[in-house]
Protein backbone atom coordinates (compact mmCIF):
# COMPACT_ATOMS: atom_id res chain seq x y z
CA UNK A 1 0.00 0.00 0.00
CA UNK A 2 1.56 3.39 -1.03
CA UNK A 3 1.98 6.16 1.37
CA UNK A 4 0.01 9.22 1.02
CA UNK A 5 1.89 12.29 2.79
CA UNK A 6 -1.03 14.35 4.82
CA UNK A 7 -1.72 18.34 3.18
CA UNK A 8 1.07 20.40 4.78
CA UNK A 9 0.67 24.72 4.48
CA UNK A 10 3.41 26.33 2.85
CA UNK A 11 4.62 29.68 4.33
CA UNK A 12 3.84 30.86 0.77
CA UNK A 13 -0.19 30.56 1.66
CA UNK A 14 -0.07 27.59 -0.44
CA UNK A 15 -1.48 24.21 0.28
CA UNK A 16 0.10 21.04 -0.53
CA UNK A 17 -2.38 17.76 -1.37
CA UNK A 18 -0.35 14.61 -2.32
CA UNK A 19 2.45 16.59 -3.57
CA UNK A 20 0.23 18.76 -5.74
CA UNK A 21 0.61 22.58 -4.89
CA UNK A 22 -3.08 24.42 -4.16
CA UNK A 23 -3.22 27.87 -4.39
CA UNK A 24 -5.38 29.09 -0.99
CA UNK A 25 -5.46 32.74 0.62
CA UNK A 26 -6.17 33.13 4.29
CA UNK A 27 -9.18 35.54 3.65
CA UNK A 28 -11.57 33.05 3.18
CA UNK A 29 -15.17 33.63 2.36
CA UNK A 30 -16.31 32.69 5.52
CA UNK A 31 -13.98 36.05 6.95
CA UNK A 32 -14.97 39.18 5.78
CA UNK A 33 -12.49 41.50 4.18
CA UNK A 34 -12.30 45.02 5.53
CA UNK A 35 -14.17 46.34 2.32
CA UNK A 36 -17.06 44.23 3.10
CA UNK A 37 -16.90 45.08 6.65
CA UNK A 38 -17.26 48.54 6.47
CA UNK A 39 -19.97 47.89 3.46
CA UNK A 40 -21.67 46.04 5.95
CA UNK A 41 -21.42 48.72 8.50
CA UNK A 42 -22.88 51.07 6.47
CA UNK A 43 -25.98 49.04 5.71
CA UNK A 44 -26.87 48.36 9.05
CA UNK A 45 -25.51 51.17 10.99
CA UNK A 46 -28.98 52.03 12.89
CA UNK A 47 -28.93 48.35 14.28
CA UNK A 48 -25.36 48.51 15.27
CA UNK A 49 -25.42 52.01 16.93
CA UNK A 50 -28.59 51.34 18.44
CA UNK A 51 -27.50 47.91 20.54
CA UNK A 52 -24.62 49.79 21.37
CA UNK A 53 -26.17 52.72 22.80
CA UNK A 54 -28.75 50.74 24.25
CA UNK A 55 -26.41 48.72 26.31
CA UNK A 56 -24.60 51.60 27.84
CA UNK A 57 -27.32 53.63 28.90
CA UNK A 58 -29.22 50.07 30.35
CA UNK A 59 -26.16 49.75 32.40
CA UNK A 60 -26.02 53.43 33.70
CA UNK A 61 -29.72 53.46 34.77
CA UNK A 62 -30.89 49.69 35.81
CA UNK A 63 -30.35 50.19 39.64
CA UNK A 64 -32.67 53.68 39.17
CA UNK A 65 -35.11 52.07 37.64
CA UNK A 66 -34.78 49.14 40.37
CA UNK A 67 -35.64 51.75 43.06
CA UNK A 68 -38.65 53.41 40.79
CA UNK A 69 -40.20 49.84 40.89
CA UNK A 70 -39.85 49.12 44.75
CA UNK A 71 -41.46 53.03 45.06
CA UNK A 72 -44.33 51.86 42.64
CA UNK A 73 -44.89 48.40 43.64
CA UNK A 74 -43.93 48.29 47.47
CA UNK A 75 -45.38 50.84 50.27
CA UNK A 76 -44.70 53.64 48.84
CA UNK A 77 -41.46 55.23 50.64
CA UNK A 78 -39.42 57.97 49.69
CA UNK A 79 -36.33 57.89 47.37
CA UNK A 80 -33.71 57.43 50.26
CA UNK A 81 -35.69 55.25 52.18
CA UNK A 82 -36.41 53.01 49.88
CA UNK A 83 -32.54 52.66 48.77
CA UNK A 84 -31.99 51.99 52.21
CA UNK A 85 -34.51 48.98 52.89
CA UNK A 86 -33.64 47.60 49.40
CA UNK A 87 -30.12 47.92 50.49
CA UNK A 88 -30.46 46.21 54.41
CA UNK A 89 -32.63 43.52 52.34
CA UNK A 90 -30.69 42.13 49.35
CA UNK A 91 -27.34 44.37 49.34
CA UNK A 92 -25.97 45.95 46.57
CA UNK A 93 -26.74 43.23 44.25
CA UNK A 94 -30.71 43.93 44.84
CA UNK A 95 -30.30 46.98 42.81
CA UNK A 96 -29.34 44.75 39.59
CA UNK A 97 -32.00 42.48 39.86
CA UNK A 98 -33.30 41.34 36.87
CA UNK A 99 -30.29 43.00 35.32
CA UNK A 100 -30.09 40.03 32.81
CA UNK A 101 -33.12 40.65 31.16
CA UNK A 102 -32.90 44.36 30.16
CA UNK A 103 -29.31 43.80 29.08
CA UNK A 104 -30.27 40.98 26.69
CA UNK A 105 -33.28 41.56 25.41
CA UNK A 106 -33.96 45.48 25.73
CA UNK A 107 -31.24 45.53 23.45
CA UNK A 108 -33.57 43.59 20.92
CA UNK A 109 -36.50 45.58 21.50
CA UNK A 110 -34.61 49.50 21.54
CA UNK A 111 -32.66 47.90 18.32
CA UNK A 112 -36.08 46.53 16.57
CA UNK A 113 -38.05 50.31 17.80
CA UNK A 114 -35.25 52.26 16.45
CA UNK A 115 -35.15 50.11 13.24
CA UNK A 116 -38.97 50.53 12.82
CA UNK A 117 -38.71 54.12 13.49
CA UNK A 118 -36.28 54.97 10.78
CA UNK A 119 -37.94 53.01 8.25
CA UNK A 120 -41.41 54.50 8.90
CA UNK A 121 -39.77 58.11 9.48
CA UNK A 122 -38.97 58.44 5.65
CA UNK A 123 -42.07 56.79 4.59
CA UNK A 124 -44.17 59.20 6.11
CA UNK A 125 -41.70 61.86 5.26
CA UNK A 126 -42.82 60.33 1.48
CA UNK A 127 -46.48 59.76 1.91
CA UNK A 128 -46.99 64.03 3.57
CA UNK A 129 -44.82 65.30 0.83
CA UNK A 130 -47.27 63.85 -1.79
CA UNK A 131 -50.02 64.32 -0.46
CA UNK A 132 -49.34 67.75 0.50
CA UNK A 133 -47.73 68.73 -2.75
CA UNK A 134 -44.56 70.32 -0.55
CA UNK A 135 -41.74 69.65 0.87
CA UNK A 136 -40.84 66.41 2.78
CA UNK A 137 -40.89 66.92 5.87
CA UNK A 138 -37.73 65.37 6.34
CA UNK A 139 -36.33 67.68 3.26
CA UNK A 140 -37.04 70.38 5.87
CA UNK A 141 -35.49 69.29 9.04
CA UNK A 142 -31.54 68.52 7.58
CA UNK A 143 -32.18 72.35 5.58
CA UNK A 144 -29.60 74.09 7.90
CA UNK A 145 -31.57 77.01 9.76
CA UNK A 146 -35.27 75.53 9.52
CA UNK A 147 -37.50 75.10 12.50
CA UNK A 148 -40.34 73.00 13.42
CA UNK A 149 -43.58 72.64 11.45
CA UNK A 150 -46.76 70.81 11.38
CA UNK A 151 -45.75 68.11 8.83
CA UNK A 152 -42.50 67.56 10.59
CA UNK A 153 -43.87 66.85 13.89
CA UNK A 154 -46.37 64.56 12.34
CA UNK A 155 -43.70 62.61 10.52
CA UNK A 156 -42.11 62.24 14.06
CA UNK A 157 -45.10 61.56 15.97
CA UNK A 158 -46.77 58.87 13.59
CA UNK A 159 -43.42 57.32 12.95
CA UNK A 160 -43.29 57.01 16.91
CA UNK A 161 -46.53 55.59 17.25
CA UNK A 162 -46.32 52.62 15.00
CA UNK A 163 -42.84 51.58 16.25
CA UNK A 164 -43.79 52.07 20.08
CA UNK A 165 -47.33 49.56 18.94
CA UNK A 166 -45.11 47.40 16.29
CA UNK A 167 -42.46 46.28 18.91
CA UNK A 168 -45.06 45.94 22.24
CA UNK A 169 -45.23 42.12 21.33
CA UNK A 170 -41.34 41.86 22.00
CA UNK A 171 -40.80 44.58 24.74
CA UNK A 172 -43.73 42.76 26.94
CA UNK A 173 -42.47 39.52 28.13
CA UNK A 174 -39.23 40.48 28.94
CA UNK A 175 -40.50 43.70 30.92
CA UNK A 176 -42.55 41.68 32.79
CA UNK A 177 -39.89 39.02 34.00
CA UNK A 178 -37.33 42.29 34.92
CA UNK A 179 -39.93 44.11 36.75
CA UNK A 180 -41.19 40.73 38.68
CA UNK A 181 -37.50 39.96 39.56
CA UNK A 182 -37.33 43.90 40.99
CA UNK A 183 -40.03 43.25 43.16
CA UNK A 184 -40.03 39.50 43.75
CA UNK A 185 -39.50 40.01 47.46
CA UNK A 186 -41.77 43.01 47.76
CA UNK A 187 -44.42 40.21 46.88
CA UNK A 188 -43.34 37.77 48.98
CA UNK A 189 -44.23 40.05 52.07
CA UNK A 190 -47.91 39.85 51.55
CA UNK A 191 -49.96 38.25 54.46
CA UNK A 192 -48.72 34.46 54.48
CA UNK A 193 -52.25 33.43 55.09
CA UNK A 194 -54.08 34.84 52.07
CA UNK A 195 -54.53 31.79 49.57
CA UNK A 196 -52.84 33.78 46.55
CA UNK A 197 -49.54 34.45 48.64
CA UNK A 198 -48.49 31.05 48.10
CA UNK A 199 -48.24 31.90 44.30
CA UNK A 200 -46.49 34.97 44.78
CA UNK A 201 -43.87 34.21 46.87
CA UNK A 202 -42.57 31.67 44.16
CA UNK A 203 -41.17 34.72 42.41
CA UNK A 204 -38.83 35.76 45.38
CA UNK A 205 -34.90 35.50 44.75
CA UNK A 206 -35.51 33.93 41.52
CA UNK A 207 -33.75 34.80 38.17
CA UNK A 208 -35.30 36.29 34.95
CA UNK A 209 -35.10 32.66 33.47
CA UNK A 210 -36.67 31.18 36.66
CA UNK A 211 -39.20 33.70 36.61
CA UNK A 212 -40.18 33.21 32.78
CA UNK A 213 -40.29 29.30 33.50
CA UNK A 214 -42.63 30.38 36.62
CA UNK A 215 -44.56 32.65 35.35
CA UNK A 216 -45.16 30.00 32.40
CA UNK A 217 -46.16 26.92 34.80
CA UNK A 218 -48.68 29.24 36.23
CA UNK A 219 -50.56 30.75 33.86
CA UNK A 220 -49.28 29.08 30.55
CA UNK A 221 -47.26 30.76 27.71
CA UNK A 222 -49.60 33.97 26.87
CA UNK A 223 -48.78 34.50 31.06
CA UNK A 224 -45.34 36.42 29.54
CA UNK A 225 -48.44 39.11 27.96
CA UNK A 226 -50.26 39.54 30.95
CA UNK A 227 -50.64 44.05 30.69
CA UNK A 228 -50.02 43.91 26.88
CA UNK A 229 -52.56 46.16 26.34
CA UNK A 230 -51.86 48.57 28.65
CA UNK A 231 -48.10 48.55 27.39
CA UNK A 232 -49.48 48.72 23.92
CA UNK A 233 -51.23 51.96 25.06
CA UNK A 234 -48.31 52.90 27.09
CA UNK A 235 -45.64 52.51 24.48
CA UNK A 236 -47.66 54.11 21.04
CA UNK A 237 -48.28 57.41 23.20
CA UNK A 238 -44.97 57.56 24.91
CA UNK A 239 -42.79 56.62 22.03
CA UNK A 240 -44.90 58.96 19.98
CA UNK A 241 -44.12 62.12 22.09
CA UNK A 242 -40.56 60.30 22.68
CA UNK A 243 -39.29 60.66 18.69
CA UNK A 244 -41.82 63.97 18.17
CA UNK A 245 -39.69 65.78 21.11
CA UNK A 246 -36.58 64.85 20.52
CA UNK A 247 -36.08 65.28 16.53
CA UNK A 248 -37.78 68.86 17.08
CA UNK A 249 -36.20 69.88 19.82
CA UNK A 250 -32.93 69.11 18.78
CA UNK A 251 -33.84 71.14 15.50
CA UNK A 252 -34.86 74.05 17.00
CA UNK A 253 -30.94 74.01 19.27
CA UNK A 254 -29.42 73.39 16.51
CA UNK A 255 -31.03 76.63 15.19
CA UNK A 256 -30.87 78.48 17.99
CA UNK A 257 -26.65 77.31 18.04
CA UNK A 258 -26.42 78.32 14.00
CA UNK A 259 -24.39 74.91 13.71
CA UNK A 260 -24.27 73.29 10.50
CA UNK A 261 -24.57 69.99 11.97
CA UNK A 262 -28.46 68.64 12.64
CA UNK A 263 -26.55 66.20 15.18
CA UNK A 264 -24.97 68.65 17.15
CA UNK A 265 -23.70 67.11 20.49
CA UNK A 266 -25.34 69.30 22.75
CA UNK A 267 -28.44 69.86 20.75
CA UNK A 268 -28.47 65.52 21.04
CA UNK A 269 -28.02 65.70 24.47
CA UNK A 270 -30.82 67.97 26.07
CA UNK A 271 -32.79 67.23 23.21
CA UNK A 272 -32.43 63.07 24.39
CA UNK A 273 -32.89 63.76 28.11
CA UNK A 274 -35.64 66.44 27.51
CA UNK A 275 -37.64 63.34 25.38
CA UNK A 276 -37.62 61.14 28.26
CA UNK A 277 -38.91 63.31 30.56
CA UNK A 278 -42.03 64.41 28.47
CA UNK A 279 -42.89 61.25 27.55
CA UNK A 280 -42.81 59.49 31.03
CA UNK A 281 -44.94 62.60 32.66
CA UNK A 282 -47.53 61.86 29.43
CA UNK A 283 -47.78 58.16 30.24
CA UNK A 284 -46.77 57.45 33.68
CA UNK A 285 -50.07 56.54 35.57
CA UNK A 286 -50.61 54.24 32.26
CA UNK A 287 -47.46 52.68 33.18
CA UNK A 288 -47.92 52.42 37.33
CA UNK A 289 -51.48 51.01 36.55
CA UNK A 290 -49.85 48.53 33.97
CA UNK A 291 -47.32 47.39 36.96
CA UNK A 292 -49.94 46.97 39.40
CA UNK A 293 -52.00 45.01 37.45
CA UNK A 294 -49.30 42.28 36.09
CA UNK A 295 -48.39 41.75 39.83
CA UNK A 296 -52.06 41.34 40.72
CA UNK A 297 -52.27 38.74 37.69
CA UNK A 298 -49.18 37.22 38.79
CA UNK A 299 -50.26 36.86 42.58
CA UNK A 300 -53.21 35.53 41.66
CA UNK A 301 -53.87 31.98 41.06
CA UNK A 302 -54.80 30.65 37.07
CA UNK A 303 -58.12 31.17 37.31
CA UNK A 304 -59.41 33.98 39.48
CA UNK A 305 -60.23 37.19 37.36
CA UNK A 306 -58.27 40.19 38.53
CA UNK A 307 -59.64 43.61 37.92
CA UNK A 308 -58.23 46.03 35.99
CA UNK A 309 -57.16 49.36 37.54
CA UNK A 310 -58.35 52.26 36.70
CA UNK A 311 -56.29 55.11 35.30
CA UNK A 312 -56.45 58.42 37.13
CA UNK A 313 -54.46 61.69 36.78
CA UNK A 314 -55.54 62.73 39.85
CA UNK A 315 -54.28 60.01 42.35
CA UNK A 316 -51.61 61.17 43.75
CA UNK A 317 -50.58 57.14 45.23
CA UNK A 318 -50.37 56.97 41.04
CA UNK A 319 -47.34 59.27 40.68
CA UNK A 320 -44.98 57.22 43.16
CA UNK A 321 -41.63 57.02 41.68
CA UNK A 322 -42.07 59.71 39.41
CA UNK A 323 -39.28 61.98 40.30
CA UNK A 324 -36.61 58.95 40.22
CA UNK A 325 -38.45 57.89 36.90
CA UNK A 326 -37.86 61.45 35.49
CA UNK A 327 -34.27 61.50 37.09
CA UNK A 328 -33.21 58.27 35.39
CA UNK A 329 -35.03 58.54 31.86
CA UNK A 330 -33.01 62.13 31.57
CA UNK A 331 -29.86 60.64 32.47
CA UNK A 332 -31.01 57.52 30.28
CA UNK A 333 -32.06 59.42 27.21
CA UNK A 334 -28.71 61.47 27.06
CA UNK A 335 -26.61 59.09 27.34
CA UNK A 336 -28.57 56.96 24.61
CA UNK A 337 -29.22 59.37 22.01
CA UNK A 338 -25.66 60.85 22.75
CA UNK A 339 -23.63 57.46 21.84
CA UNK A 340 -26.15 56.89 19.69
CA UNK A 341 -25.64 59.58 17.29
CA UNK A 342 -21.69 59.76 17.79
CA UNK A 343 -22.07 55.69 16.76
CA UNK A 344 -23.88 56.72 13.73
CA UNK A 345 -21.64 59.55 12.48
CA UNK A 346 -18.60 57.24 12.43
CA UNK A 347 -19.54 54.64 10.86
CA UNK A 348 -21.39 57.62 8.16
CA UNK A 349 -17.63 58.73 7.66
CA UNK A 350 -16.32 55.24 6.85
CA UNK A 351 -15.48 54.94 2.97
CA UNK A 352 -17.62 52.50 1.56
CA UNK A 353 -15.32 51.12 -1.54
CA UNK A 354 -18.01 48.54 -2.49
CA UNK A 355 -21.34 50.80 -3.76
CA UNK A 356 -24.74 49.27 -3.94
């Protein structure tokens, strides 16, 4: 039997097969070349500085929103206090509870709004244009100098709308296992002796993965949509006013700064933290009601109806946590729309040497 010598690589790049040189580069198809990086940068350059952004500003305001739950959900202490209970109960790794699921999948769901956004944003911008016979609105807002107008702000405000509705069906389920795992051991406290406890308190010190399989066992699969139309409500008003504030505010500092840039830094800054603000004050009893109710369905064994809350602007036990909310949505929204944009803008200035 004759010996067959195994394929040996050459320092040359080439490949030797049973003594028979084979010509093979390193940059295989399977390893994009630096061309087809950036071209794929380029392309996709909304997804990739949205996850980005997304990730850093989840990180700098989890524990906030950790406290605004506890302030919502549990007896309704002050700011301080609260820290310091949630601190004597769990440490300082309370504050990150539930930390998993925001970082994974809140990711998905800012990625998939932002993506939705953008896409509707010029298609609006198409559909006012024609059927106003003007400008685009979008034509208008990068003309350096211009200022807000009525087909502008609807562009922004419808475009908001159907990505806040389009993406509820992700964002719900994985809101609801991070805000049970905030407040798993506010539940547990009920009154051992009411028959529903016994259901709540299987949420307590349990992960976002625990809490899904829980949460599943108890009140089957559509369990992970319990609220979904409140958050449906929630999230087409609030990301409505969220896009409409920020794309005109930012316009009108731009202005008001006679930069030639329509992504300023500052302008994206204020403009990012002042859109949080408005549109948690527009929809925050939507959103305290919404909590309330998924812990009441949650608490409650499959089965029992639970009533729906009522919404009411004038209940004051409705605005608990609103100043922290406010406090960490600024500081949330800056930071967002600030790495955001800067994300964007470099990957804008790449060369792209392969044109579609």
């Amino acid at each position: 039997m004759s010996h067959i010598k195994p394929p040996t690589l050459n320092h040359d790049d080439t490949l030797t097969l049973h003594n028979e040189p084979i010509t093979m580069t390193r940059n295989s198809s399977l390893t994009p070349s630096p061309e087809q990086a950036k071209h794929w940068a380029k392309r996709h350059r909304t997804t990739i500085a949205a996850s980005t952004s997304t990730l850093l500003a989840t990180a700098v305001s989890h524990p906030i929103d950790t406290v605004k739950m506890q302030m919502q959900i549990g007896a309704g202490n002050p700011f301080v206090r609260s820290v310091r209970e949630m601190y004597n109960t769990g440490g300082i790794r309370i504050f990150y509870k539930g930390f998993l699921a925001p970082m994974a999948t809140y990711t998905v769901v800012r990625t998939a709004n932002f993506e939705v956004y953008q896409r509707a944003k010029y298609a609006f911008s198409s559909a006012i244009g024609k059927a106003t016979g003007k400008e685009a609105p979008l034509v208008t807002v990068n003309r350096p100098g211009s200022t807000p107008t009525p087909a502008t702000v609807l562009c922004f405000g419808a475009a908001g709308a159907l990505a806040g509705c389009l993406t509820t069906f992700l964002a719900c389920p994985f809101e609801l296992m991070k805000n049970t795992a905030q407040v798993g051991h506010e539940m547990a406290k009920k009154d051992p002796t009411r028959a529903f406890n016994t259901v709540g308190q299987k949420y307590e010190g349990k992960g976002t993965i625990m809490i899904a399989k829980e949460i599943i066992t108890q009140h089957g699969l559509l369990g992970l949509w319990k609220g979904a139309r409140l958050h449906m409500v929630r999230d087409t008003i609030g990301t409505s006013v969220y896009f409409m504030t920020y794309e005109s505010l930012k316009q009108l500092i731009v202005k008001y700064q006679g930069s030639s840039s329509p992504t300023s830094p500052t302008a994206v800054a204020i403009a990012g933290g002042a859109c949080g603000i408005i549109s948690w004050l527009t929809t925050y009893n939507i959103d305290y009601v919404k909590n309330n109710y998924q812990r009441n369905c949650l608490e409650t064994a499959k089965g029992q109806k639970v009533m729906m809350p009522k919404i009411n602007y004038y209940d004051r036990t409705q605005l608990r946590g609103l100043s922290v909310t406010l406090f960490r949505s600024c500081l949330t929204n800056a930071v967002l729309f600030s790495s955001f944009e800067y994300v964007k803008k470099r990957i804008n200035n790449l060369d792209d040497p392969i044109a579609d």
